[in-house]
PDB file of N, CA and C in Angstrom:
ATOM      1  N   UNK A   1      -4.318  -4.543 -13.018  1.00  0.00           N
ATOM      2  CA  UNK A   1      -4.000  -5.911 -12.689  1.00  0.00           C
ATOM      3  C   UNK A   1      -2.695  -5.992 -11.898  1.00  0.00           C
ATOM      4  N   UNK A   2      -1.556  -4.913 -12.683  1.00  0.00           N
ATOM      5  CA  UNK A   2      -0.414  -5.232 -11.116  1.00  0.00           C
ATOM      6  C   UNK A   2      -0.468  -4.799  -9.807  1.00  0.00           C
ATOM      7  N   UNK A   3      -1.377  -4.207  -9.807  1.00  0.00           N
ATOM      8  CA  UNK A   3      -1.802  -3.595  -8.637  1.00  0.00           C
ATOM      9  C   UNK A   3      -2.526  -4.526  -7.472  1.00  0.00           C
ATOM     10  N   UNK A   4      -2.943  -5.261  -8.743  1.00  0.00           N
ATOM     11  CA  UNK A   4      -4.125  -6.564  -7.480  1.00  0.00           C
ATOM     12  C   UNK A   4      -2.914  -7.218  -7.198  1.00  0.00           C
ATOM     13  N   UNK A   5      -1.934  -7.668  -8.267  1.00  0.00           N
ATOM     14  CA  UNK A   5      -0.945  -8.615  -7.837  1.00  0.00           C
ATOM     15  C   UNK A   5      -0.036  -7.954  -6.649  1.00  0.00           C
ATOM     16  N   UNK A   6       0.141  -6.702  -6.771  1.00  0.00           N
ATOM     17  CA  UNK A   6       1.052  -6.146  -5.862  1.00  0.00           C
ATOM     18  C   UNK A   6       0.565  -6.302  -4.157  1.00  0.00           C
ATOM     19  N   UNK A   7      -0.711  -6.104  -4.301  1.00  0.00           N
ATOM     20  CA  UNK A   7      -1.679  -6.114  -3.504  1.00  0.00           C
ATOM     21  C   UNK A   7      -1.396  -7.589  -2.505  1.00  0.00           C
ATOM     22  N   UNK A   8      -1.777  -8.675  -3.349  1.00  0.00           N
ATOM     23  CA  UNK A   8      -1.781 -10.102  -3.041  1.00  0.00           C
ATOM     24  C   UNK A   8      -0.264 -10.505  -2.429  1.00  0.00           C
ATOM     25  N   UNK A   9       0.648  -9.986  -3.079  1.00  0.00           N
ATOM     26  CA  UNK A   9       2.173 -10.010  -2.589  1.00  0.00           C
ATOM     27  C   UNK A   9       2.052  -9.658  -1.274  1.00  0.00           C
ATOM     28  N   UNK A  10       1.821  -8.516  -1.374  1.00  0.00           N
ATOM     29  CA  UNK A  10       2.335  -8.201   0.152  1.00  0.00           C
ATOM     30  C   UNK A  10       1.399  -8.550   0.814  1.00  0.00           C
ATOM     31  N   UNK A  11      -0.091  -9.123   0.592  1.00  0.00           N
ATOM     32  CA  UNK A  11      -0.528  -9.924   2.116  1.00  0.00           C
ATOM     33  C   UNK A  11      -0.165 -10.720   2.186  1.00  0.00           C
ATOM     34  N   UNK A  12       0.362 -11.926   0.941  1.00  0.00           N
ATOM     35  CA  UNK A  12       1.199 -13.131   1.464  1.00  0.00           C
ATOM     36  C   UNK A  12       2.933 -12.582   2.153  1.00  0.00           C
ATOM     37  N   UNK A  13       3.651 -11.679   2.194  1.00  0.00           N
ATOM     38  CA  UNK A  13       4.730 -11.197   2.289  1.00  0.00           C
ATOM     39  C   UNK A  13       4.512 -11.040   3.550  1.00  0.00           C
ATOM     40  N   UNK A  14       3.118 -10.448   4.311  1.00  0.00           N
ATOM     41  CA  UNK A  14       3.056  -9.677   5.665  1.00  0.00           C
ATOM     42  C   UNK A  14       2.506 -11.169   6.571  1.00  0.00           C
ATOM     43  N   UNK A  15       2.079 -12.351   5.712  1.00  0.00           N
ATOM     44  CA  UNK A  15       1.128 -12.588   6.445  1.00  0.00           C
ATOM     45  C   UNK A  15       1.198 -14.455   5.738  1.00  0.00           C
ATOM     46  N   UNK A  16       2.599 -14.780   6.198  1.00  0.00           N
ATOM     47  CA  UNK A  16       2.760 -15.953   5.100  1.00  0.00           C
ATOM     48  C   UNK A  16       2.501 -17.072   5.955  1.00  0.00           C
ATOM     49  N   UNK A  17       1.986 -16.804   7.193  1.00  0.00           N
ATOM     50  CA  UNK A  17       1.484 -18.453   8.216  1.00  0.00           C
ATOM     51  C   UNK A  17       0.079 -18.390   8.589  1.00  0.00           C
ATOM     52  N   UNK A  18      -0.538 -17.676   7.496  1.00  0.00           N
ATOM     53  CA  UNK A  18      -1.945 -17.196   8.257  1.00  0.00           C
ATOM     54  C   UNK A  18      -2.050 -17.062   9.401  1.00  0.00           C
ATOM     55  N   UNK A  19      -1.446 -16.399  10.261  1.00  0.00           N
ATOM     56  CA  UNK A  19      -1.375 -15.482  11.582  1.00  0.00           C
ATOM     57  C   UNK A  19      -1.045 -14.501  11.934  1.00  0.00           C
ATOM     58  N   UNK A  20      -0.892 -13.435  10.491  1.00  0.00           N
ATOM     59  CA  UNK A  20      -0.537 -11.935  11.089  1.00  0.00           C
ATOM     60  C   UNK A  20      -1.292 -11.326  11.419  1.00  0.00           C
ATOM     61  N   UNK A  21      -1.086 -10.028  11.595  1.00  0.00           N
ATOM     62  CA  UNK A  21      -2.385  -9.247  11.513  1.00  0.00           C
ATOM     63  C   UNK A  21      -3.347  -8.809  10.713  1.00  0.00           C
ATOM     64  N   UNK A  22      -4.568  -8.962  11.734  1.00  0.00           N
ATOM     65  CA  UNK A  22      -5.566  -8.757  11.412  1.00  0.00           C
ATOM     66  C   UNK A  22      -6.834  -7.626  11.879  1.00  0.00           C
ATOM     67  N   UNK A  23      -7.519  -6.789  10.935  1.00  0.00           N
ATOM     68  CA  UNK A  23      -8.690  -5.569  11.511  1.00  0.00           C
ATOM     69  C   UNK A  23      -9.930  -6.313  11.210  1.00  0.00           C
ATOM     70  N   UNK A  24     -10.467  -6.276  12.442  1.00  0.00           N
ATOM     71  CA  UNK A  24     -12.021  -6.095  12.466  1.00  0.00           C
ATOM     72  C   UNK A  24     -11.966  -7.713  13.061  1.00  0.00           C
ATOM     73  N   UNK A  25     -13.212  -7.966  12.954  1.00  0.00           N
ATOM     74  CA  UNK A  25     -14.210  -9.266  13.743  1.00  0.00           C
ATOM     75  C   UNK A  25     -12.978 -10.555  12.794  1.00  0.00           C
ATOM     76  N   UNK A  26     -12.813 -11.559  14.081  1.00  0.00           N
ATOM     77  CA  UNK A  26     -12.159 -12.903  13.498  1.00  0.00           C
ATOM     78  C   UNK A  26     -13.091 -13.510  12.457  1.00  0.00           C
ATOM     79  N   UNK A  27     -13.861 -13.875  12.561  1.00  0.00           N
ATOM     80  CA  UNK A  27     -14.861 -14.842  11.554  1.00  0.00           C
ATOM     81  C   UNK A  27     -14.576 -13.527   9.936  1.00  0.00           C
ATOM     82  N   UNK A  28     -14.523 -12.559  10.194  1.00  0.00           N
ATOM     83  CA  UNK A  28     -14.257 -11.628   8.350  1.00  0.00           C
ATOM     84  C   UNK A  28     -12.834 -10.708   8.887  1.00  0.00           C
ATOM     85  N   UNK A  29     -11.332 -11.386   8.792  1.00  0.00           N
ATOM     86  CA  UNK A  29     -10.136 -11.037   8.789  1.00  0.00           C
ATOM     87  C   UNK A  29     -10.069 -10.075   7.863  1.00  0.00           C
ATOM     88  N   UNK A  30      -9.679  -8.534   8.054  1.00  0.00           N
ATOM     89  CA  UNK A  30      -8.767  -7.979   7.132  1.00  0.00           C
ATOM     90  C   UNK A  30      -7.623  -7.743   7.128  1.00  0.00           C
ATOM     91  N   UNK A  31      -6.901  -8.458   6.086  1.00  0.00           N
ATOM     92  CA  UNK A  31      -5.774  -8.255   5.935  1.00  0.00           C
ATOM     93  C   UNK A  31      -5.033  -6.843   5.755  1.00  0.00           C
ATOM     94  N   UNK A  32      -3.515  -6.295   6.547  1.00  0.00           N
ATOM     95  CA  UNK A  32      -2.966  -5.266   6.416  1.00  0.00           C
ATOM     96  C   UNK A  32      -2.926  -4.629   5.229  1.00  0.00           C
ATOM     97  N   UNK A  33      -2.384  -5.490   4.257  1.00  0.00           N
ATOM     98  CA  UNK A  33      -2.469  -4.961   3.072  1.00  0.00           C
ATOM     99  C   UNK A  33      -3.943  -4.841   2.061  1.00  0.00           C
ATOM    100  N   UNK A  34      -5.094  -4.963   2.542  1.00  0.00           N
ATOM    101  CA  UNK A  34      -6.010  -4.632   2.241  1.00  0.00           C
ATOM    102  C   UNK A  34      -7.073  -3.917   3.014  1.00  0.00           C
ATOM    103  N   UNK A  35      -6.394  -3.179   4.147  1.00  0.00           N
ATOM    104  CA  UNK A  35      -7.014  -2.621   4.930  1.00  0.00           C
ATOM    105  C   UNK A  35      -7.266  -1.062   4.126  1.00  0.00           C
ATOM    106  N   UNK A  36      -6.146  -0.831   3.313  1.00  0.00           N
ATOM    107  CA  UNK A  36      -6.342   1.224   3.069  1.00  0.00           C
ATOM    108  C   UNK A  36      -6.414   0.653   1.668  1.00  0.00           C
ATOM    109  N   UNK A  37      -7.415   0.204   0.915  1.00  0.00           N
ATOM    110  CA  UNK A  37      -7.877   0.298  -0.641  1.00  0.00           C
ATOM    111  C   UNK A  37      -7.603   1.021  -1.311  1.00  0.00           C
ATOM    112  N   UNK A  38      -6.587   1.411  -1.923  1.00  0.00           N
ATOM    113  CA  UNK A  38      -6.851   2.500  -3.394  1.00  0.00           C
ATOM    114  C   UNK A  38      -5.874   3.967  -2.786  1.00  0.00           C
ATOM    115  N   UNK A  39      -5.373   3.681  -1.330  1.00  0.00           N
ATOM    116  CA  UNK A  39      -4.378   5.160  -1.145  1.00  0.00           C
ATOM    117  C   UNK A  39      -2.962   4.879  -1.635  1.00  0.00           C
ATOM    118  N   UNK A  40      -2.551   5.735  -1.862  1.00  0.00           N
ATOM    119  CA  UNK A  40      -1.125   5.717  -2.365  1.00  0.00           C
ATOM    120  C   UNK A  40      -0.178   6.820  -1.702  1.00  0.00           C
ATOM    121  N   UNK A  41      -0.591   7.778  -0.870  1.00  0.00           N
ATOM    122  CA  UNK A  41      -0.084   8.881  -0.369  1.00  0.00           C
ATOM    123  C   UNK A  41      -0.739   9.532   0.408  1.00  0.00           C
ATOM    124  N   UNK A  42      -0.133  10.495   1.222  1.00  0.00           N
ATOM    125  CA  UNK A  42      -0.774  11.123   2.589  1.00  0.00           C
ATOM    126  C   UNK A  42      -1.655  12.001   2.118  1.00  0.00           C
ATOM    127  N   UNK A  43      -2.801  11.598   2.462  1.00  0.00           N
ATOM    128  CA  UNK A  43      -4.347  12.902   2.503  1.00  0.00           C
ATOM    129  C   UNK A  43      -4.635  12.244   1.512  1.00  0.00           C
ATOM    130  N   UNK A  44      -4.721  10.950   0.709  1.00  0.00           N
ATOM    131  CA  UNK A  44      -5.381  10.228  -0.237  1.00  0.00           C
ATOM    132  C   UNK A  44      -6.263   9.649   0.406  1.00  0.00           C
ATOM    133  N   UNK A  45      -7.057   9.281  -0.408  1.00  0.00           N
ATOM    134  CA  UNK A  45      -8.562   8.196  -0.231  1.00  0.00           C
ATOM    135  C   UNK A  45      -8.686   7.448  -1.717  1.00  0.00           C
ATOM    136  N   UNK A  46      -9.495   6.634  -1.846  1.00  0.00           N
ATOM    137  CA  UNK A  46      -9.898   5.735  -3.059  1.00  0.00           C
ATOM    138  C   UNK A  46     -10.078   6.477  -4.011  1.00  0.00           C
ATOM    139  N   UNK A  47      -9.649   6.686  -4.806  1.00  0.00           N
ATOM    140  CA  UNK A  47     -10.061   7.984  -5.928  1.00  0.00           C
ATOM    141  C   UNK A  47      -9.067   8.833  -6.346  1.00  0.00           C
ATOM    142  N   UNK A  48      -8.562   9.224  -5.419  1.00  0.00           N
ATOM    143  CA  UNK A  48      -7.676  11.012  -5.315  1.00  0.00           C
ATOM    144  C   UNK A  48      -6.477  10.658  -4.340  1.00  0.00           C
ATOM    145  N   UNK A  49      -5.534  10.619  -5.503  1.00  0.00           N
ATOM    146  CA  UNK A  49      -4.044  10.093  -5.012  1.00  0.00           C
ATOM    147  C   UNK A  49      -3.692  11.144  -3.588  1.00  0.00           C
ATOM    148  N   UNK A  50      -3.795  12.544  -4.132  1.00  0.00           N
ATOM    149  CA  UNK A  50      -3.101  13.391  -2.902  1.00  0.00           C
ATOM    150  C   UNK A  50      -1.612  13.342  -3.357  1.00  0.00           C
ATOM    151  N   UNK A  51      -0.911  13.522  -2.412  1.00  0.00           N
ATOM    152  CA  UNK A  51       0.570  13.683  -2.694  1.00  0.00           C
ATOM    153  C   UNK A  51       1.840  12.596  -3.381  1.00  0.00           C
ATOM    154  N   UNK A  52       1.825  12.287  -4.522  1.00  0.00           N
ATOM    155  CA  UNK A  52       2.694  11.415  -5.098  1.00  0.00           C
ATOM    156  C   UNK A  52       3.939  12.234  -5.830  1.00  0.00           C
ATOM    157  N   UNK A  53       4.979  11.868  -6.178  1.00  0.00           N
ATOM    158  CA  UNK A  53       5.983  12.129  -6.454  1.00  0.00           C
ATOM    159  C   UNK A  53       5.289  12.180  -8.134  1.00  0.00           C
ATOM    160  N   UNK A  54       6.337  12.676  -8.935  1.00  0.00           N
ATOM    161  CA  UNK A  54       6.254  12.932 -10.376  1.00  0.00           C
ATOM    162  C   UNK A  54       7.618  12.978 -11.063  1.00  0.00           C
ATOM    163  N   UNK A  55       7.317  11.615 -12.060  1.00  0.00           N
ATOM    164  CA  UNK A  55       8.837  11.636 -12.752  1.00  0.00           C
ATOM    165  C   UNK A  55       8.999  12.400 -13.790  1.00  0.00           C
ATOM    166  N   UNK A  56       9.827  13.456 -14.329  1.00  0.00           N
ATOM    167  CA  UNK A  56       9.842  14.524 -14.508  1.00  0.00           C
ATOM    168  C   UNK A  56       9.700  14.072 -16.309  1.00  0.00           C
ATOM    169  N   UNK A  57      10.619  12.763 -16.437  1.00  0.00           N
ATOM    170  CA  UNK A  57      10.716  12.595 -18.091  1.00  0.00           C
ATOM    171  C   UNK A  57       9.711  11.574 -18.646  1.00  0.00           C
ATOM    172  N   UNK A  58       8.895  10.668 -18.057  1.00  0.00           N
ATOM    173  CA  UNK A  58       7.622  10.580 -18.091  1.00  0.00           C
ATOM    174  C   UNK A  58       6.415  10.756 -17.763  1.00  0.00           C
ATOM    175  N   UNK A  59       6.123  11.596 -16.625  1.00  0.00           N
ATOM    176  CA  UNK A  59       5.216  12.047 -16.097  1.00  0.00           C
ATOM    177  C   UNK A  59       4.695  11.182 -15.029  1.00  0.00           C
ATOM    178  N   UNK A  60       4.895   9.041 -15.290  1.00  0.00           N
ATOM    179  CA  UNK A  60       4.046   8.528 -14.135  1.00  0.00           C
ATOM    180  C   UNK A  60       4.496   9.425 -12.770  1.00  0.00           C
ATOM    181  N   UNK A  61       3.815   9.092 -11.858  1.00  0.00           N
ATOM    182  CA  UNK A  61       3.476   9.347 -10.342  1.00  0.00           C
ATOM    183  C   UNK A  61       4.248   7.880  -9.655  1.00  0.00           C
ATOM    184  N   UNK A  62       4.897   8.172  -8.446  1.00  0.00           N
ATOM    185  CA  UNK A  62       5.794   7.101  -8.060  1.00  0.00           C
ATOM    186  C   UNK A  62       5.703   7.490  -6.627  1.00  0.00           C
ATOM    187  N   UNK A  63       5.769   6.488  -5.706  1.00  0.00           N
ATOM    188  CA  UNK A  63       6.180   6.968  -4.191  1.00  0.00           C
ATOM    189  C   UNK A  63       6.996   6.040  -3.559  1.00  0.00           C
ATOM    190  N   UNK A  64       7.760   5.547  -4.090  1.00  0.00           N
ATOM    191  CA  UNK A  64       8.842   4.634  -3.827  1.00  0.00           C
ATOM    192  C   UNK A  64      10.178   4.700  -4.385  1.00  0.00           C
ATOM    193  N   UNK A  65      11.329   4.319  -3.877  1.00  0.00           N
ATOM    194  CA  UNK A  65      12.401   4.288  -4.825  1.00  0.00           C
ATOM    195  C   UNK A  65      12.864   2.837  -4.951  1.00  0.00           C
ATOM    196  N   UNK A  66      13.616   2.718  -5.807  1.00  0.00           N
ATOM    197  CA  UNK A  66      14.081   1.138  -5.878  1.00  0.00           C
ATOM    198  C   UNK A  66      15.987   1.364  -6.250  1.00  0.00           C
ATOM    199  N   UNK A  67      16.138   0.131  -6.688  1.00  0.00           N
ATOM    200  CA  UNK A  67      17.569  -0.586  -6.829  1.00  0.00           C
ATOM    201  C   UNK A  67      17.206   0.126  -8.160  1.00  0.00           C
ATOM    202  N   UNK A  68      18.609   1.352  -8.894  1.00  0.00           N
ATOM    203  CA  UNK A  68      19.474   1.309 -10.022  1.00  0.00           C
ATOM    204  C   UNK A  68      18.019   1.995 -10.383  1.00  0.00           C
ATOM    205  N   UNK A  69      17.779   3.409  -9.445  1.00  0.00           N
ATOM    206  CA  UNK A  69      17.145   4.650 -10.030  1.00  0.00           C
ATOM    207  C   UNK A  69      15.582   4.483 -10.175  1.00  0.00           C
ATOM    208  N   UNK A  70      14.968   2.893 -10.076  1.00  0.00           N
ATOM    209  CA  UNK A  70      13.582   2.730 -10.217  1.00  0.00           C
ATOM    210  C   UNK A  70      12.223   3.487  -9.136  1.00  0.00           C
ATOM    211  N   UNK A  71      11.442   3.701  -9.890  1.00  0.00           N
ATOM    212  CA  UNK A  71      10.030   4.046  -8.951  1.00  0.00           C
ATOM    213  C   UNK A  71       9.327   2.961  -9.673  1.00  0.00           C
ATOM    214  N   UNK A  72       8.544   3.309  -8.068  1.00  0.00           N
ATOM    215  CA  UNK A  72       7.608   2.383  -7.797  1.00  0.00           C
ATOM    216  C   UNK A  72       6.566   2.821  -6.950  1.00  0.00           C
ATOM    217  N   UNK A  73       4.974   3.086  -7.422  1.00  0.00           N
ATOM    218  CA  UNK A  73       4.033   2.767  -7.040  1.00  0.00           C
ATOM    219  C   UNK A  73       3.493   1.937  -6.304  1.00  0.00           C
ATOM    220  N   UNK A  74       3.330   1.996  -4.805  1.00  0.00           N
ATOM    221  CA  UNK A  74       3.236   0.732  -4.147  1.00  0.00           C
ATOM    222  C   UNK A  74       1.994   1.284  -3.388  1.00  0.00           C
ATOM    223  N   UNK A  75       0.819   0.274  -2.803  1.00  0.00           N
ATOM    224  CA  UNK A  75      -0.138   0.492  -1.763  1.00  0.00           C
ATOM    225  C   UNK A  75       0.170   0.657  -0.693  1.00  0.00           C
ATOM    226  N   UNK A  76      -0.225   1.266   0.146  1.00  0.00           N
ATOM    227  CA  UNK A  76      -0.206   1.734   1.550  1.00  0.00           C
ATOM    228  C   UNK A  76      -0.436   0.229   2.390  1.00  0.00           C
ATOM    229  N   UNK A  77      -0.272   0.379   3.746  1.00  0.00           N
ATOM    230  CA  UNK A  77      -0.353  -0.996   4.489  1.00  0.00           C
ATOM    231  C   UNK A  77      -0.528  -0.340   5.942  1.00  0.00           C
ATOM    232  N   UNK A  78      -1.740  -1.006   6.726  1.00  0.00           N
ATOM    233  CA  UNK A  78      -2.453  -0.255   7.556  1.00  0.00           C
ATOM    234  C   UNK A  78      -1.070  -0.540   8.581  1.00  0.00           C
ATOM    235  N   UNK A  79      -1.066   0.479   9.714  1.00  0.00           N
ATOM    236  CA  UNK A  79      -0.029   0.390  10.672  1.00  0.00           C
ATOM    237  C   UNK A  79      -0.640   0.774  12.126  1.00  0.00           C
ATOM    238  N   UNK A  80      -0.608  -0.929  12.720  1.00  0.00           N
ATOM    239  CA  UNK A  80      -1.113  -0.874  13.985  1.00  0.00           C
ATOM    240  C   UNK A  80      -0.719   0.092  15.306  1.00  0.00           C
ATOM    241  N   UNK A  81       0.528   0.795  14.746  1.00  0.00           N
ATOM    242  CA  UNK A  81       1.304   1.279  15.857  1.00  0.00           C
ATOM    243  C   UNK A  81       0.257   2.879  16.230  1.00  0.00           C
ATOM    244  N   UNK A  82       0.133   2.966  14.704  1.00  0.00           N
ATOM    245  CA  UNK A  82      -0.552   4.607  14.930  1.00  0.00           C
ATOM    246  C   UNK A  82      -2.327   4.559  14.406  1.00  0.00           C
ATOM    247  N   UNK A  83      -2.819   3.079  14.365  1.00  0.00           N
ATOM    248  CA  UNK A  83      -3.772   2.768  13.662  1.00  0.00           C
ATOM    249  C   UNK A  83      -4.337   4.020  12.508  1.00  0.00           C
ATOM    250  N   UNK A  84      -3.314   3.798  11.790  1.00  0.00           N
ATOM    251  CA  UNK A  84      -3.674   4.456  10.309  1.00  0.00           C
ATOM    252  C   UNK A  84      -3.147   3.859   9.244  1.00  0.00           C
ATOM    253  N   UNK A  85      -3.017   4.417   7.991  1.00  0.00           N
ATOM    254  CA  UNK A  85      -2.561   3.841   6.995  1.00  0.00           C
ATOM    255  C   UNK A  85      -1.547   4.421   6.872  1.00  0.00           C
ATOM    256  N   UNK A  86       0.065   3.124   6.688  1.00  0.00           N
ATOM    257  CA  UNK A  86       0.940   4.248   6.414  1.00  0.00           C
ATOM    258  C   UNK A  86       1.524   4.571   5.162  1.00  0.00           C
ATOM    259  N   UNK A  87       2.059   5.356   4.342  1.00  0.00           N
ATOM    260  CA  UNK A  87       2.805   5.924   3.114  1.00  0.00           C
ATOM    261  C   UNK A  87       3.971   6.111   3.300  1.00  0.00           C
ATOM    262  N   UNK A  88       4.949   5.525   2.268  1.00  0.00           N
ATOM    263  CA  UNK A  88       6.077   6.016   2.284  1.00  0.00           C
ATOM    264  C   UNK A  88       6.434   7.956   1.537  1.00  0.00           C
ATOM    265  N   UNK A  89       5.077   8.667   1.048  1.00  0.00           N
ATOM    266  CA  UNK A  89       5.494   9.432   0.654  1.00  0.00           C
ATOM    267  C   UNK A  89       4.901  10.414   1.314  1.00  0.00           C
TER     268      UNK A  89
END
């Protein structure tokens, strides 16, 4: 479930006048942040993370850093420049 929410954030975050970008046919818009489903890291697909970081004293998987030492798990967001999906990890 935070994941859908995380999800929903950042297409309203990328895309807060209904006019950002968009893949595929106008009449069925996909949104950036729902363009790469389910990757989290480079050589991932829906299923099979591929390369994520590992926190050593709990074990989650993280590919982000944050404010005051935090990880964070975040979705990928398609990137028109190189039309792929990009990862911060």
């Amino acid at each position: 479930m935070v994941i859908n929410l995380a999800i929903l954030f950042v297409g309203t975050v990328t895309n807060p006048f209904k006019n950002g970008y968009f893949q595929g046919p106008v009449d069925a818009p996909l949104e950036a942040s729902s363009a790469c489903p389910g990757i989290y890291g480079k050589g991932a697909y829906p299923g099979y993370a591929e390369n994520l970081l590992v926190d050593p004293t709990t074990g989650a998987s993280y590919n982000a850093h944050g404010n005051n030492e935090r990880k964070y798990l975040l979705p990928t967001l398609y990137d028109p420049s190189t039309s792929s999906c990009s990862t911060l990890v």
